[in-house]
Protein backbone atom coordinates (compact mmCIF):
# COMPACT_ATOMS: atom_id res chain seq x y z
CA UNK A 1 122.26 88.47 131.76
CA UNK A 2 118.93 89.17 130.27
CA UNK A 3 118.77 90.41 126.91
CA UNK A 4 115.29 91.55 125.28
CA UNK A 5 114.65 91.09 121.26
CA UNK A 6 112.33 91.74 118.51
CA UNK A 7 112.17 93.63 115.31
CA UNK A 8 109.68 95.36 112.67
CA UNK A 9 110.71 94.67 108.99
CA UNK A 10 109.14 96.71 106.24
CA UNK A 11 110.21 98.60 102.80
CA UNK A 12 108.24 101.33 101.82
CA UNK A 13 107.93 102.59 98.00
CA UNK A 14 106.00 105.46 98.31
CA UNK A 15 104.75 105.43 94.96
CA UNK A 16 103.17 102.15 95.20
CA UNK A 17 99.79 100.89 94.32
CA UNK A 18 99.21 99.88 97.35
CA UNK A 19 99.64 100.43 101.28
CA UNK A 20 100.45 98.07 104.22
CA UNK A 21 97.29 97.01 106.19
CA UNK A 22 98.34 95.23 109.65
CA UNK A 23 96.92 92.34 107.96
CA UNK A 24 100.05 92.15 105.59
CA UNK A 25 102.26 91.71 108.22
CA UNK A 26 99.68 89.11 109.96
CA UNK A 27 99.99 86.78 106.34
CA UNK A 28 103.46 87.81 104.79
CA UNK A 29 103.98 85.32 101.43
CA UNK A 30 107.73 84.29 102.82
CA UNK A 31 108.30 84.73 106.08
CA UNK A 32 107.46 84.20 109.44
CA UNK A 33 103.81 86.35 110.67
CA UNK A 34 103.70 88.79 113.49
CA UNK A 35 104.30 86.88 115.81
CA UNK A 36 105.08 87.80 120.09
CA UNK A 37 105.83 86.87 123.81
CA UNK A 38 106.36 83.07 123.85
CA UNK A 39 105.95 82.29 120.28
CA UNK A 40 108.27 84.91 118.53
CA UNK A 41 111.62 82.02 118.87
CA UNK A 42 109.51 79.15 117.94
CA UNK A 43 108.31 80.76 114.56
CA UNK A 44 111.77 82.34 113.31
CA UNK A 45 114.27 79.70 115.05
CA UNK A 46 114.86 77.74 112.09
CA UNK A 47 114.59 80.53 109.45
CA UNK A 48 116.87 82.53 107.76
CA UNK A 49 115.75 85.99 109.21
CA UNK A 50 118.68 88.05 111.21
CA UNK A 51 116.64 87.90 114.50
CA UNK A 52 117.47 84.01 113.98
CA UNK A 53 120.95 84.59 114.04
CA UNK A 54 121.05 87.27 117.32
CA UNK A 55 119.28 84.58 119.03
CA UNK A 56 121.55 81.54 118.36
CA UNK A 57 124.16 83.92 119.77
CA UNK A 58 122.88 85.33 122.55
CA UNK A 59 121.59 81.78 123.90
CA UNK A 60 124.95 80.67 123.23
CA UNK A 61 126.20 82.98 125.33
CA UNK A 62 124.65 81.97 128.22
CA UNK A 63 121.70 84.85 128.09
CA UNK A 64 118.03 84.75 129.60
CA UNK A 65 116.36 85.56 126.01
CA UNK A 66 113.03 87.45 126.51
CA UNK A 67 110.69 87.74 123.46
CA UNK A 68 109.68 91.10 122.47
CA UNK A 69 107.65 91.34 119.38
CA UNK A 70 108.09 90.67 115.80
CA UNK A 71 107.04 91.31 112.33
CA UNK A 72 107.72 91.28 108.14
CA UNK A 73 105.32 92.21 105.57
CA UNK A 74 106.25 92.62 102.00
CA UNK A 75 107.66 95.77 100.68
CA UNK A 76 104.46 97.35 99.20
CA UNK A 77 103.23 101.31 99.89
CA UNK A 78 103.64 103.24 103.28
CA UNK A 79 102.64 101.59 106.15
CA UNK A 80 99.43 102.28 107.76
CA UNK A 81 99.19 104.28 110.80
CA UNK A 82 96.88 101.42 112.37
CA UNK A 83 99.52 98.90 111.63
CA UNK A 84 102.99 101.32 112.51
CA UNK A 85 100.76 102.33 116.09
CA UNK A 86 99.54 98.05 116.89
CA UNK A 87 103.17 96.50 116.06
CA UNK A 88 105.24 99.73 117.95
CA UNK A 89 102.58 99.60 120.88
CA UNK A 90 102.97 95.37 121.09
CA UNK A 91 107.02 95.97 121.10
CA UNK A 92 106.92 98.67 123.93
CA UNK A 93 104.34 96.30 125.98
CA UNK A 94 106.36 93.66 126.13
CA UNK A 95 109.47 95.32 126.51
CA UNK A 96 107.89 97.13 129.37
CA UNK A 97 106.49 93.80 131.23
CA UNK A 98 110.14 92.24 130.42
CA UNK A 99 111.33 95.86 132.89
CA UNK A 100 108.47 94.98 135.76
CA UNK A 101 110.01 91.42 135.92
CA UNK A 102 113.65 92.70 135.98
CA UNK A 103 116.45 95.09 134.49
CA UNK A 104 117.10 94.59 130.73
CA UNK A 105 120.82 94.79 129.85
CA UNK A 106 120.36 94.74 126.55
CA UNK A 107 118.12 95.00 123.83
CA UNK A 108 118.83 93.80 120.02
CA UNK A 109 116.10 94.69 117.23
CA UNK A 110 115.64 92.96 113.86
CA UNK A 111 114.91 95.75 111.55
CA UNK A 112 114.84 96.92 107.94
CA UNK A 113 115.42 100.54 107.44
CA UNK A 114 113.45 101.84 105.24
CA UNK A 115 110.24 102.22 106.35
CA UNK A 116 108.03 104.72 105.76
CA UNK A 117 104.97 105.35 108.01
CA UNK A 118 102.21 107.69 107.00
CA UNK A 119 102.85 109.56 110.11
CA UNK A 120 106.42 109.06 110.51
CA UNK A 121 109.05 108.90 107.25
CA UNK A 122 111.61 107.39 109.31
CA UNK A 123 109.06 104.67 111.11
CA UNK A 124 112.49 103.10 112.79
CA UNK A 125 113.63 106.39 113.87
CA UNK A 126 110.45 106.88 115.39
CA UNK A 127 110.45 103.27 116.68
CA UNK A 128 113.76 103.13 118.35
CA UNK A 129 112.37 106.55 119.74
CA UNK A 130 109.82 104.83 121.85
CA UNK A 131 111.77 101.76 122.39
CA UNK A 132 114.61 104.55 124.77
CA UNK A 133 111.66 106.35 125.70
CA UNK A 134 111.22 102.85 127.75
CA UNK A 135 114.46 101.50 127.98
CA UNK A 136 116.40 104.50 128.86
CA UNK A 137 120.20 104.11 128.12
CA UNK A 138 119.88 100.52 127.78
CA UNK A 139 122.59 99.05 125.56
CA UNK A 140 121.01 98.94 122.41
CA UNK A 141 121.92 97.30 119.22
CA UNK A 142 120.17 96.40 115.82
CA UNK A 143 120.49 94.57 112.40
CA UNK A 144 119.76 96.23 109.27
CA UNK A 145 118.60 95.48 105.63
CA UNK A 146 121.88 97.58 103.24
CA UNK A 147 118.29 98.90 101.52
CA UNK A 148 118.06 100.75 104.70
CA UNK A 149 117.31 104.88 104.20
CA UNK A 150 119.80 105.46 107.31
CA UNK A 151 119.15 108.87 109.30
CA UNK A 152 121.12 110.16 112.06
CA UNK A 153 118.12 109.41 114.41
CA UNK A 154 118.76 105.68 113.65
CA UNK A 155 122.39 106.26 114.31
CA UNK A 156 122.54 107.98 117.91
CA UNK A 157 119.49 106.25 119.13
CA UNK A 158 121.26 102.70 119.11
CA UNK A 159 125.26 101.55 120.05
CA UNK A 160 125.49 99.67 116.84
CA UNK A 161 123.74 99.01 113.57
CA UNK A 162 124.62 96.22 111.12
CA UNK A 163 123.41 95.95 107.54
CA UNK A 164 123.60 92.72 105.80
CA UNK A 165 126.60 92.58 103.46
CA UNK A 166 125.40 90.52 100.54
CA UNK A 167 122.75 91.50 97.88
CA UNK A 168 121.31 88.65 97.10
CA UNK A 169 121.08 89.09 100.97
CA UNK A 170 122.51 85.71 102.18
CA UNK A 171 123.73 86.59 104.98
CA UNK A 172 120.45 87.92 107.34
CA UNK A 173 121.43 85.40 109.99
CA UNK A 174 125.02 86.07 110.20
CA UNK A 175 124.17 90.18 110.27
CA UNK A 176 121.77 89.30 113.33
CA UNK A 177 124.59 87.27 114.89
CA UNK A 178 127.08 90.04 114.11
CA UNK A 179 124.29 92.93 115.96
CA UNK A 180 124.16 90.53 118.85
CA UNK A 181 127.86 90.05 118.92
CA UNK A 182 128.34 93.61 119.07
CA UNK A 183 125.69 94.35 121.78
CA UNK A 184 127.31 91.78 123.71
CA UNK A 185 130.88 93.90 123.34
CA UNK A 186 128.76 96.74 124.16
CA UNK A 187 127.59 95.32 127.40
CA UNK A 188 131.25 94.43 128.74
CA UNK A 189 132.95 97.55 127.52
CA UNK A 190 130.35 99.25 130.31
CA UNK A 191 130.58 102.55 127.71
CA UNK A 192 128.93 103.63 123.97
CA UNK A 193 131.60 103.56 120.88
CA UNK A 194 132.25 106.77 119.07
CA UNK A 195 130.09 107.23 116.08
CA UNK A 196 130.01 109.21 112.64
CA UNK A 197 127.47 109.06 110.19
CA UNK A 198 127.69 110.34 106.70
CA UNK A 199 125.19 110.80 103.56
CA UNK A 200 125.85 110.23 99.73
CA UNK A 201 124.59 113.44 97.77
CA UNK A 202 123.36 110.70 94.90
CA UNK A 203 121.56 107.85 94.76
CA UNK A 204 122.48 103.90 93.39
CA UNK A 205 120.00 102.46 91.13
CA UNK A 206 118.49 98.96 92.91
CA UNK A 207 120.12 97.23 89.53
CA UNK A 208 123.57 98.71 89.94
CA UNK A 209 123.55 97.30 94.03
CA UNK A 210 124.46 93.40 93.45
CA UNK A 211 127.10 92.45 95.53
CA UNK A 212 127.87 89.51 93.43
CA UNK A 213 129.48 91.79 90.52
CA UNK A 214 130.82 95.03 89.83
CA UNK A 215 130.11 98.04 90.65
CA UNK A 216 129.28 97.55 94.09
CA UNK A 217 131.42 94.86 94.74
CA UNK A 218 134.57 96.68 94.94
CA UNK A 219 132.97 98.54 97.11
CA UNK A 220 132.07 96.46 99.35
CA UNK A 221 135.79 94.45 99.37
CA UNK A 222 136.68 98.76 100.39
CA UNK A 223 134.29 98.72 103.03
CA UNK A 224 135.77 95.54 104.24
CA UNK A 225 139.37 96.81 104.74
CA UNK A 226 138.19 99.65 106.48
CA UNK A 227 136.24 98.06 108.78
CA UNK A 228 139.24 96.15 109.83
CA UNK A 229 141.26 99.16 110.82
CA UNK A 230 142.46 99.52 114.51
CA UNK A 231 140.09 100.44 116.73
CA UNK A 232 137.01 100.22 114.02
CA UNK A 233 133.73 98.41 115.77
CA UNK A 234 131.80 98.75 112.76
CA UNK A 235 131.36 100.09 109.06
CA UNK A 236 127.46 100.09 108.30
CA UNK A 237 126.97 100.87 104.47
CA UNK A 238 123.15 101.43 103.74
CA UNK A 239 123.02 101.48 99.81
CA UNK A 240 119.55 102.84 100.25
CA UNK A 241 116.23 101.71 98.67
CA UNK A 242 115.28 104.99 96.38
CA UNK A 243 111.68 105.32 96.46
CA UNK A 244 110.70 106.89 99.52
CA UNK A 245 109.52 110.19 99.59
CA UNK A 246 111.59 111.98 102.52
CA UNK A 247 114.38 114.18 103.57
CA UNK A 248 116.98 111.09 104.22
CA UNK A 249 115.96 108.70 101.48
CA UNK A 250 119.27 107.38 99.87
CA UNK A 251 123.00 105.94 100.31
CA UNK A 252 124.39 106.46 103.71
CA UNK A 253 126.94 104.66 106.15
CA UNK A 254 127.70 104.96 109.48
CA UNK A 255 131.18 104.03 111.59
CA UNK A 256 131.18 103.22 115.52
CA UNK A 257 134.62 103.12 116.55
CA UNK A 258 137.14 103.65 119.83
CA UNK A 259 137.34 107.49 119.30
CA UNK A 260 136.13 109.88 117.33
CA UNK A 261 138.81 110.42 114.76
CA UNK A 262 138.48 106.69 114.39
CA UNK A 263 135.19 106.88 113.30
CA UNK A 264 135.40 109.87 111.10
CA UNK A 265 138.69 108.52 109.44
CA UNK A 266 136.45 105.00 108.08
CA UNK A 267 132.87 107.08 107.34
CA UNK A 268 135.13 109.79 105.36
CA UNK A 269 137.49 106.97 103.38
CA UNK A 270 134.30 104.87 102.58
CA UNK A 271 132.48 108.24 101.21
CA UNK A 272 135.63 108.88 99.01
CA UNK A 273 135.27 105.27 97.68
CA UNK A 274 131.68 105.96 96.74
CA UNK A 275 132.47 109.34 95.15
CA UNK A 276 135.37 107.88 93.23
CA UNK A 277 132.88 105.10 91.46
CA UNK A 278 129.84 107.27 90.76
CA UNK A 279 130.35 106.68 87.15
CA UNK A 280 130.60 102.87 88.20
CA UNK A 281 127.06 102.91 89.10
CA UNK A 282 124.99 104.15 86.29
CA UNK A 283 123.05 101.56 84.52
CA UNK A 284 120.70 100.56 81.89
CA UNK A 285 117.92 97.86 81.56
CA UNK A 286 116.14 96.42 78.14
CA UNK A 287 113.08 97.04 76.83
CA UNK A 288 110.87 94.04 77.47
CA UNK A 289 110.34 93.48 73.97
CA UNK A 290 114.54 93.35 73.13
CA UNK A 291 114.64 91.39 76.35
CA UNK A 292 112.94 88.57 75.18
CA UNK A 293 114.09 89.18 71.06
CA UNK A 294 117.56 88.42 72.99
CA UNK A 295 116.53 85.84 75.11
CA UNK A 296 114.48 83.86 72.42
CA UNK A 297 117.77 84.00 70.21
CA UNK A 298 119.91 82.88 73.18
CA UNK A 299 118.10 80.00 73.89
CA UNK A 300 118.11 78.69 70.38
CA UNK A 301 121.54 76.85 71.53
CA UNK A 302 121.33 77.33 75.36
CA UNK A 303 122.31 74.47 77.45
CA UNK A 304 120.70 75.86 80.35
CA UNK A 305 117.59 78.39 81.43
CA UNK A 306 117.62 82.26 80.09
CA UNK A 307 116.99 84.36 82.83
CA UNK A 308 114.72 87.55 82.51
CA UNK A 309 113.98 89.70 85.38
CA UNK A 310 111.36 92.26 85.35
CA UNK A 311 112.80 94.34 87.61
CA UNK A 312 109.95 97.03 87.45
CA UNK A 313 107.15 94.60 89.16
CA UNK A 314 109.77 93.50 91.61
CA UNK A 315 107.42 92.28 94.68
CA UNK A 316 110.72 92.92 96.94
CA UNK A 317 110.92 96.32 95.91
CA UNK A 318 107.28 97.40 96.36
CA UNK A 319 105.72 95.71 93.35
CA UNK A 320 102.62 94.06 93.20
CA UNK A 321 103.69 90.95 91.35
CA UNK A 322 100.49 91.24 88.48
CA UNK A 323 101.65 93.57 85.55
CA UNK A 324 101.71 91.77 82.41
CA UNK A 325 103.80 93.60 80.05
CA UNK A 326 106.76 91.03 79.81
CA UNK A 327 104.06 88.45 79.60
CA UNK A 328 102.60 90.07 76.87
CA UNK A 329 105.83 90.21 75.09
CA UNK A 330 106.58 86.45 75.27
CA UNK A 331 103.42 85.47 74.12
CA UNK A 332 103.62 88.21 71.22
CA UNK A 333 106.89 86.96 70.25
CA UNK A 334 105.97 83.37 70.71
CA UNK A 335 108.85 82.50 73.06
CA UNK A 336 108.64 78.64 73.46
CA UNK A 337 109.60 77.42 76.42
CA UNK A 338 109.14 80.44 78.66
CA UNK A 339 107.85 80.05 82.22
CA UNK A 340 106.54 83.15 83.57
CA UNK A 341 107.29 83.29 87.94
CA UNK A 342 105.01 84.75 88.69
CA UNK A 343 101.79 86.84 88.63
CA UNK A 344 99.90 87.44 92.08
CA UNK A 345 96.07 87.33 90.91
CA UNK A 346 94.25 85.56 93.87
CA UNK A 347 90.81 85.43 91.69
CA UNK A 348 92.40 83.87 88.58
CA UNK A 349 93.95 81.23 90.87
CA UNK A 350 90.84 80.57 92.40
CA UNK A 351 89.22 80.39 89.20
CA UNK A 352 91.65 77.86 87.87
CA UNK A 353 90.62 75.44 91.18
CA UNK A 354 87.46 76.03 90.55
CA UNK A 355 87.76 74.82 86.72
CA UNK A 356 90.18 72.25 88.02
CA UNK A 357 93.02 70.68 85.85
CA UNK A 358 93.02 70.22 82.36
CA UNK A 359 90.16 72.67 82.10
CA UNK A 360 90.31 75.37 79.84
CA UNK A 361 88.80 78.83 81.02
CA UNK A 362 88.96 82.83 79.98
CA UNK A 363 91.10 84.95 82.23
CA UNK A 364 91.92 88.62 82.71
CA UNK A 365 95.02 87.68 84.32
CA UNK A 366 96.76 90.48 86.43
CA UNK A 367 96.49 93.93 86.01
CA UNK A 368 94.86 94.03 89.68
CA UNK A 369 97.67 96.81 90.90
CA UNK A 370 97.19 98.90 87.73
CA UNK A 371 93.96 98.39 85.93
CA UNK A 372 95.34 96.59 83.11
CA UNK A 373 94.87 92.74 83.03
CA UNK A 374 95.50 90.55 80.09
CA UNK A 375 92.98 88.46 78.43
CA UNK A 376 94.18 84.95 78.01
CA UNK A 377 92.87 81.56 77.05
CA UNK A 378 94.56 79.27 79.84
CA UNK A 379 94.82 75.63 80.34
CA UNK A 380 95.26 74.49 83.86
CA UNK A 381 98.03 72.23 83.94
CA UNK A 382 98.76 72.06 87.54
CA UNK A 383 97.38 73.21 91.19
CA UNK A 384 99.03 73.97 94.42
CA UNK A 385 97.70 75.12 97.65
CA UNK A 386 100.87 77.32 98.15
CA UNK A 387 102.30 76.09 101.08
CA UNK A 388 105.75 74.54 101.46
CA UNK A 389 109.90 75.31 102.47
CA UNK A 390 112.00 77.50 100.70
CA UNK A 391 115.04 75.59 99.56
CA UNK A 392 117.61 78.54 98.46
CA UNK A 393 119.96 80.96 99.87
CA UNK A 394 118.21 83.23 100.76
CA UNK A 395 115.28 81.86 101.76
CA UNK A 396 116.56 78.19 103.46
CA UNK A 397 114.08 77.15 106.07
CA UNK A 398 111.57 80.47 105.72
CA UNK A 399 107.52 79.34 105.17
CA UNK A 400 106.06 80.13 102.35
CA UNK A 401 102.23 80.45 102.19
CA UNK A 402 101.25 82.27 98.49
CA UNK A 403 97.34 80.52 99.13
CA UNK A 404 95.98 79.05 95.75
CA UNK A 405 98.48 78.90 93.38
CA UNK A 406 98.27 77.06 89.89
CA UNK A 407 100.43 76.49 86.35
CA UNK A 408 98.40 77.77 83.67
CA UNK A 409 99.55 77.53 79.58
CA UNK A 410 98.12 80.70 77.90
CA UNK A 411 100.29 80.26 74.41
CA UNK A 412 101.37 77.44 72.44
CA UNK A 413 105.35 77.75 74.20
CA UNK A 414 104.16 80.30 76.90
CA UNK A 415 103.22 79.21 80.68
CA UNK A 416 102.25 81.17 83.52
CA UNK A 417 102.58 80.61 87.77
CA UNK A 418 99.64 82.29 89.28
CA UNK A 419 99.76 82.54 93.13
CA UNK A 420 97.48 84.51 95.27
CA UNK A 421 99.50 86.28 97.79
CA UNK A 422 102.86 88.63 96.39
CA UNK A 423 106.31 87.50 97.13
CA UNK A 424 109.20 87.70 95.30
CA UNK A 425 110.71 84.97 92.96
CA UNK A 426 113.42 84.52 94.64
CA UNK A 427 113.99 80.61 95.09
CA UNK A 428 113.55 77.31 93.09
CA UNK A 429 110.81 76.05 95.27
CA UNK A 430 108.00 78.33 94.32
CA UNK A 431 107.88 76.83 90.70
CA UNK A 432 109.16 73.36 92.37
CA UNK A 433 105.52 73.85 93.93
CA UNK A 434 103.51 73.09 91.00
CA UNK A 435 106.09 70.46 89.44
CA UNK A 436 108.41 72.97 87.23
CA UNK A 437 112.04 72.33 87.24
CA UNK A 438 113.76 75.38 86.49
CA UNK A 439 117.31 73.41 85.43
CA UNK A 440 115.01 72.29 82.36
CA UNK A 441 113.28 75.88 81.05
CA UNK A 442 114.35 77.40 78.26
CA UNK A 443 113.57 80.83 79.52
CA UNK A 444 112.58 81.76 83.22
CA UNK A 445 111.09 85.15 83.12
CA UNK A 446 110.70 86.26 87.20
CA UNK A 447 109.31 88.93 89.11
CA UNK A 448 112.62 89.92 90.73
CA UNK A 449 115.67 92.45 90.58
CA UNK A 450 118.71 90.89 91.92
CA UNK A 451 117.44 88.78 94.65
CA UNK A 452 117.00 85.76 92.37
CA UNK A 453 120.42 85.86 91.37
CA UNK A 454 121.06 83.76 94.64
CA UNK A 455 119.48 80.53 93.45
CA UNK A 456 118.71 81.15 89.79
CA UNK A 457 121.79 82.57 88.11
CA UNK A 458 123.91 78.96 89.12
CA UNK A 459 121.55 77.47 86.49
CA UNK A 460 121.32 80.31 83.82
CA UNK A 461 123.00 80.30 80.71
CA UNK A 462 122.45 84.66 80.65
CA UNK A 463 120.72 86.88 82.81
CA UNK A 464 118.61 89.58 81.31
CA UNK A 465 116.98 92.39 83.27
CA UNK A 466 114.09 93.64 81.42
CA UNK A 467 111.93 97.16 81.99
CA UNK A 468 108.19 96.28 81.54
CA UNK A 469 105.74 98.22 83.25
CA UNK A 470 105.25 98.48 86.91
CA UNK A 471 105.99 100.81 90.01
CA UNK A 472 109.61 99.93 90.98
CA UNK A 473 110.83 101.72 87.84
CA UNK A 474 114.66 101.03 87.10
CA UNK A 475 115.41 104.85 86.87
CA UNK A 476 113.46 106.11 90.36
CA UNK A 477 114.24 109.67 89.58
CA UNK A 478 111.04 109.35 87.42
CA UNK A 479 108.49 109.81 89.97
CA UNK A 480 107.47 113.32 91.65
CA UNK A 481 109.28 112.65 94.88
CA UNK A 482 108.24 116.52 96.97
CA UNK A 483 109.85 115.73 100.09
CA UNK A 484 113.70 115.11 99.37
CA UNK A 485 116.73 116.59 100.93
CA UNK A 486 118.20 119.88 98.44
CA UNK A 487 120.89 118.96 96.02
CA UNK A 488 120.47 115.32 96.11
CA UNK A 489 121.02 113.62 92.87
CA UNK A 490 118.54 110.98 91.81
CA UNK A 491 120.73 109.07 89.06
CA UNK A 492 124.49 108.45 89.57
CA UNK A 493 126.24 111.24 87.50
CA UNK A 494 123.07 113.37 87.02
CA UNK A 495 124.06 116.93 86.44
CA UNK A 496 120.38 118.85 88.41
CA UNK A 497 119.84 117.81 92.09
CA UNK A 498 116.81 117.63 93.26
CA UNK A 499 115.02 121.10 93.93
CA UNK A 500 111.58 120.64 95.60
CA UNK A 501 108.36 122.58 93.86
CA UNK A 502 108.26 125.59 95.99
CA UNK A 503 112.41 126.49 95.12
């Protein structure tokens, strides 16, 4: 049995400072590079990125594995054209020299969901497009980021889709594992499962989406049962990532299933679950200056670290990692002991190597995304090249590469990571890097939304999630999206749906 895989992994906030070059996805900050033919298993064996997973399986199962192409870059503005046309064009090549050498009998593809290509809104829709353009009928399977803006394109070009179940997403292996699985069933069965595919007519706020805690998961405990209903092959629920500009941008689930009433039966009870909670999922964030007022006060007889996300300059939701508004804040409000992870400035980093430690140097730190830096007096305390493991949940076994990085003290009580490529701070090691033990902060303020929940909120005393400036606003319906679907609802329990200009 030969079995052909690869995958394309990008989320696009169309409202973000700035696009994805083909260079982005050459030097991502926490994963794997585009990488093809005879190197793609080498670079993602030992990570903790779904196509890891589908490959474990499928070797296990005895399958000829032939390397397609694959590649990550971090969720930033639409892709380029030049980048969507190189990555989709190296995928079809090799899937079409893997054809001259042989029949394919299946294919499995590692990808996120919601990208957006200038060209093409629905990039995978388009991708997948190509990929039976070549393939044909070929059983066809694929693993999903739950930030995924499903369309029905997605679902009847492939035989199943899996989205990760977790968010902190812990569980990108097993979801790859669970595609290949299925492709594998696929395969033997000799014939497609029924399908169903269904839309939510509002969308979930990105802070209302953790799977650790209610709302969402009761939810996903529903989803669960359902899924494990006779005849049910799989319940895919995409909570959607809402800030991308097109027709199918939101929540949306799909069910593949033995018949067609078995299908519609799980997509229609897992809709009514998601209608029934709308009120569930409204939220609210601080203001970064009560945010740290709350925090500061908190720590006065914390045992362990106060958490602050600002969840607005979320790298992992399109961010660019360098606003400074919470920064601001806790040196404004003199918040000893706060460790600020992180802000992506690669020329103050270099400055601070140049300088060297112990020096002490002027900085307009950040701003780079948005045209307003902060002017700080640092002192270099520490210097890293940016290059080691990620240790957490998430992240176990995934490169990291954020180029210059260095510790910086810009307040009496106030300290700041500077790295020089984005990523979100998602795991212990990037301040491990430059000798900070998070355990011992009294207030960790990171550039994250949930995701650091996963290996920071073990060690918190209290989570805060904070609304400074930046692109990946908290309430989404803010921007002037012109391209959505009529009647969709851009908060949970939001009484106008979205009308475009022209209506």
């Amino acid at each position: 049995m030969r079995l052909a895989l690869g995958g394309f992994l990008h989320e696009s906030h169309s409202f973000a400072p700035r696009p994805t070059r083909y260079d982005d996805f050459l030097h991502p900050g926490g994963f794997p590079p585009l990488s093809d033919g005879g190197a793609l298993f080498d670079a993602v064996r030992t990570t903790s990125v779904p196509i890891a997973g589908a490959l474990a399986v499928a070797q296990a199962a005895g399958a000829e594995c032939v390397p397609l192409a694959w590649g990550f870059a971090s969720p930033a503005g639409p892709v380029q054209d030049e980048a969507f046309e190189r990555i989709a064009a190296l995928i079809g090549a090799r899937l079409s020299e893997a054809l001259d050498k042989g029949p394919i009998d299946g294919i499995y593809l590692d990808l996120h969901g919601a990208a957006v290509a200038v060209s093409f809104p629905d990039a995978e829709g388009e991708l997948l497009r190509r990929v039976r353009a070549i393939a044909g009928d070929v059983p066809l399977t694929i693993s999903l980021d739950p930030h995924c803006n499903l369309t029905r394109a997605m679902v009847d070009r492939v035989d199943a889709l899996v989205p990760f179940r977790t968010y902190p997403h812990v569980d990108m292996r097993e979801a790859g594992a669970q595609a290949m699985r299925l492709l594998l069933a696929r395969i033997e069965r000799g014939r497609p499962w029924a399908r169903a595919f269904r839309q939510s007519d509002y969308w979930i706020p990105l802070t209302s989406q953790c799977t650790l805690v209610a709302p969402m998961a009761p939810v996903m405990e529903a989803r669960s049962a359902l899924a494990a209903k006779p005849g049910v092959a799989e319940l895919a629920f995409c909570f959607g990532f809402p800030y991308a500009d097109f027709a199918d941008c939101g929540t949306a689930l799909a069910a593949y299933a033995e018949t067609q009433a078995e299908a519609d039966a799980a997509a229609e009870a897992l809709l009514a679950e998601l209608v029934a909670r709308e009120p569930s999922f409204a939220s609210e964030v601080l203001p970064a200056a009560e945010a740290v007022r709350q925090a500061i006060g908190i720590a006065r007889t914390a045992t362990k670290p106060v958490v602050i996300a600002d969840t607005q300059d979320n790298p992992g939701g399109g961010g660019h990692g360098d606003t400074t508004g919470l920064l601001a804040e806790l040196i404004r409000q003199n918040a000893e002991g706060a460790v600020l992870v992180l802000i992506n400035d690669a020329e103050s980093a270099q400055a601070c190597h140049k300088a060297g430690i112990g020096a002490s140097l002027k900085l307009d730190l950040g701003g780079k995304s948005d045209g307003v830096p902060l002017k700080v007096d640092a002192v270099v305390e520490r210097l890293g090249d940016g290059r080691f493991t990620f240790t957490g949940p998430m992240g176990k076994g995934n490169p990291a590469n954020l180029g210059p990085c260095a510790l910086i003290r810009v307040a009496p009580g106030v300290r700041v990571m500077v790295v020089s490529r984005k990523t979100q701070a998602l795991d212990q090691a990037i301040p491990r890097h430059l000798g900070i033990e998070p355990s011992e902060c009294r207030i960790l303020a990171l550039k994250s939304s949930v995701h650091f929940r996963a290996d920071f909120q073990p060690i918190a005393e209290r989570v805060l999630v904070a609304a400074a400036p930046g692109p990946v606003a908290a309430d989404s319906s803010v921007f002037p999206f012109r391209h959505l679907r009529q009647g969709l609802r851009l908060r949970p329990m939001a009484n106008a749906p979205f009308a475009s200009a022209g209506s």
